[in-house]
C-alpha atoms as a PDB file:
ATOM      1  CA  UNK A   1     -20.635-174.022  90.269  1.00  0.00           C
ATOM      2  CA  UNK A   2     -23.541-173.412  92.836  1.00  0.00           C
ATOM      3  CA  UNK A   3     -20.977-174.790  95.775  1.00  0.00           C
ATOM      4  CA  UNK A   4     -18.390-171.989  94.861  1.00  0.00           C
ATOM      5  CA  UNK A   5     -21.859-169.145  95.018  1.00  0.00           C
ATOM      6  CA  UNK A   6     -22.812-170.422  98.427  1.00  0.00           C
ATOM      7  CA  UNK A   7     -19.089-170.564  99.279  1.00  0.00           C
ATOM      8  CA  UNK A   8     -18.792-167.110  98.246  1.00  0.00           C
ATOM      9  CA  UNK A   9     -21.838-165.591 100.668  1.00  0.00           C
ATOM     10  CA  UNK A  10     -19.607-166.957 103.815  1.00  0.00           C
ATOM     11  CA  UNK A  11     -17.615-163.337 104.398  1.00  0.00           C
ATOM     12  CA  UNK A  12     -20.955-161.807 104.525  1.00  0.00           C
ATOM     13  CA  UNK A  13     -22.468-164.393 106.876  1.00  0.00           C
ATOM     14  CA  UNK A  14     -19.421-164.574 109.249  1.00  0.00           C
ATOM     15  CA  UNK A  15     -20.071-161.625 111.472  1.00  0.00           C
ATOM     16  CA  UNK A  16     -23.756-162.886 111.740  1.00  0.00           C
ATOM     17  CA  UNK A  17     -22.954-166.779 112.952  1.00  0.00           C
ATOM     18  CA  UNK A  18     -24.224-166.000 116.791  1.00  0.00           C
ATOM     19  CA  UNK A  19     -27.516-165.181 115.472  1.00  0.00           C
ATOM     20  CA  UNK A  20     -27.868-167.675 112.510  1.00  0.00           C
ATOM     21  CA  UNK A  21     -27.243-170.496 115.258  1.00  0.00           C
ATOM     22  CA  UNK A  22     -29.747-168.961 117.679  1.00  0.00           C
ATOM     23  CA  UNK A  23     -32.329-168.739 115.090  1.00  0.00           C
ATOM     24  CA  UNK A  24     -31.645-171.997 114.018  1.00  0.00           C
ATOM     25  CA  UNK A  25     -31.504-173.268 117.548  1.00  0.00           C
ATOM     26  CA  UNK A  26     -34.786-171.390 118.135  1.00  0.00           C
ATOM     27  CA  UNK A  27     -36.492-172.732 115.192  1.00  0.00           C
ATOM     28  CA  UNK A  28     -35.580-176.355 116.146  1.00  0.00           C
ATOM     29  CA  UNK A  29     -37.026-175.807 119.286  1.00  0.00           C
ATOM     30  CA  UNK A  30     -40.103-174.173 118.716  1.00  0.00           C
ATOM     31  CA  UNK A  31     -40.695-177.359 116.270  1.00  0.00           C
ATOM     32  CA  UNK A  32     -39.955-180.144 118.529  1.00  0.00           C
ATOM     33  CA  UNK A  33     -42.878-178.047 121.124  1.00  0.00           C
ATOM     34  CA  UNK A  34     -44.938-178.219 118.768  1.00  0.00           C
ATOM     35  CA  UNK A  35     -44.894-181.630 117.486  1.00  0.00           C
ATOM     36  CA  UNK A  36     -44.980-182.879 121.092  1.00  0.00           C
ATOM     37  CA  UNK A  37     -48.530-181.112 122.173  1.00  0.00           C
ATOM     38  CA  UNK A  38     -50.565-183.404 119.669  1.00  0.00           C
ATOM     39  CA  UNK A  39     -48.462-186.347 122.270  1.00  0.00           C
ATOM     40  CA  UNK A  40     -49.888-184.443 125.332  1.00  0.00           C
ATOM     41  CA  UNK A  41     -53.566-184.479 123.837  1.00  0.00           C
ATOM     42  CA  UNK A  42     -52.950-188.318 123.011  1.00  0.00           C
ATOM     43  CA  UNK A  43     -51.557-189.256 126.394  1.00  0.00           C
ATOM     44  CA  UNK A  44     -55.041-186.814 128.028  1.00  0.00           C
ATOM     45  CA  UNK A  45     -57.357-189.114 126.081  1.00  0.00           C
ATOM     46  CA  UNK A  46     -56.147-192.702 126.194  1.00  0.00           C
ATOM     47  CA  UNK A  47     -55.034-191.619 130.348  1.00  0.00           C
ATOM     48  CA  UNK A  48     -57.405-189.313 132.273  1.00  0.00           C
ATOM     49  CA  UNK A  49     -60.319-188.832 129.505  1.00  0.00           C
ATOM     50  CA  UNK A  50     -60.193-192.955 129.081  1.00  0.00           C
ATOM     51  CA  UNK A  51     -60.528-193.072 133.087  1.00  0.00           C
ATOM     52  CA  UNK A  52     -62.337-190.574 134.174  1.00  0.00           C
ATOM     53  CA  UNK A  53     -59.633-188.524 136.423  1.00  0.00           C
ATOM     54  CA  UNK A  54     -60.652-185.108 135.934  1.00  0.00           C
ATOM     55  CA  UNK A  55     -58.041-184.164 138.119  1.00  0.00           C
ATOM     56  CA  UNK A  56     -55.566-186.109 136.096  1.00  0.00           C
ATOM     57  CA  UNK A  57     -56.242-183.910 133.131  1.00  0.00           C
ATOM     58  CA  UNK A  58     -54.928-180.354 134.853  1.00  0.00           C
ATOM     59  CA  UNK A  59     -51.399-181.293 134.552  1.00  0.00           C
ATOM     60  CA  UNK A  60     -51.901-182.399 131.153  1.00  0.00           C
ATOM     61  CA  UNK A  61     -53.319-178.962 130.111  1.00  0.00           C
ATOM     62  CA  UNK A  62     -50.602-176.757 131.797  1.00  0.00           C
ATOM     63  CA  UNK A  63     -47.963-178.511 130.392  1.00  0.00           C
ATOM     64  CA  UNK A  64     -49.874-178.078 126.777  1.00  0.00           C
ATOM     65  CA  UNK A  65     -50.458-174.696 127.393  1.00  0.00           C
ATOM     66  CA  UNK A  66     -46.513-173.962 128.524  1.00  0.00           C
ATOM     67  CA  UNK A  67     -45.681-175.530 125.601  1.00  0.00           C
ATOM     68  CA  UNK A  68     -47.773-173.220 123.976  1.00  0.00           C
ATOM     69  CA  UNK A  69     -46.560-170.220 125.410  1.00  0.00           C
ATOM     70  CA  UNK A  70     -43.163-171.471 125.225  1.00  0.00           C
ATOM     71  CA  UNK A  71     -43.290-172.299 120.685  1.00  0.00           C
ATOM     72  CA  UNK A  72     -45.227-168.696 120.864  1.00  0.00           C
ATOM     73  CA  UNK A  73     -42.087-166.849 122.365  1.00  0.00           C
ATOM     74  CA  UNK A  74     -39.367-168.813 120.350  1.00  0.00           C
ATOM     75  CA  UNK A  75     -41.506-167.930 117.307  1.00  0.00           C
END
């Protein structure tokens, strides 16, 4: 019964696939940039921090920040 009600909305949905999938696609991505900054901070600490390469940190921190920017625009 609730297969043949979600069945039914398809019509209706058709005309609006391109932007279902890039919303989708968008969402996906914006989640997998976000998940991998925590990795970033991890790699900084046990790396450069762990070390003491200061200059081993700036690449680090633009890529976290691009990242960033990157899940801000997709969301």
């Amino acid at each position: 019964m609730r297969q043949r009600a979600l069945w039914r909305v398809g019509p209706y949905l058709r005309p609006h696939k391109k932007r279902i999938c890039f919303i989708a696609g968008s969402a996906m991505l914006s989640i997998g940039a976000q998940l991998s900054i925590p990795l970033i901070a991890k790699a900084a600490i046990d790396g450069p921090i762990t070390d003491g390469d200061k200059q081993g940190l700036v690449p680090l921190f633009v890529l976290a920040v691009v990242l960033g920017l990157f899940e801000l625009s997709l969301t």
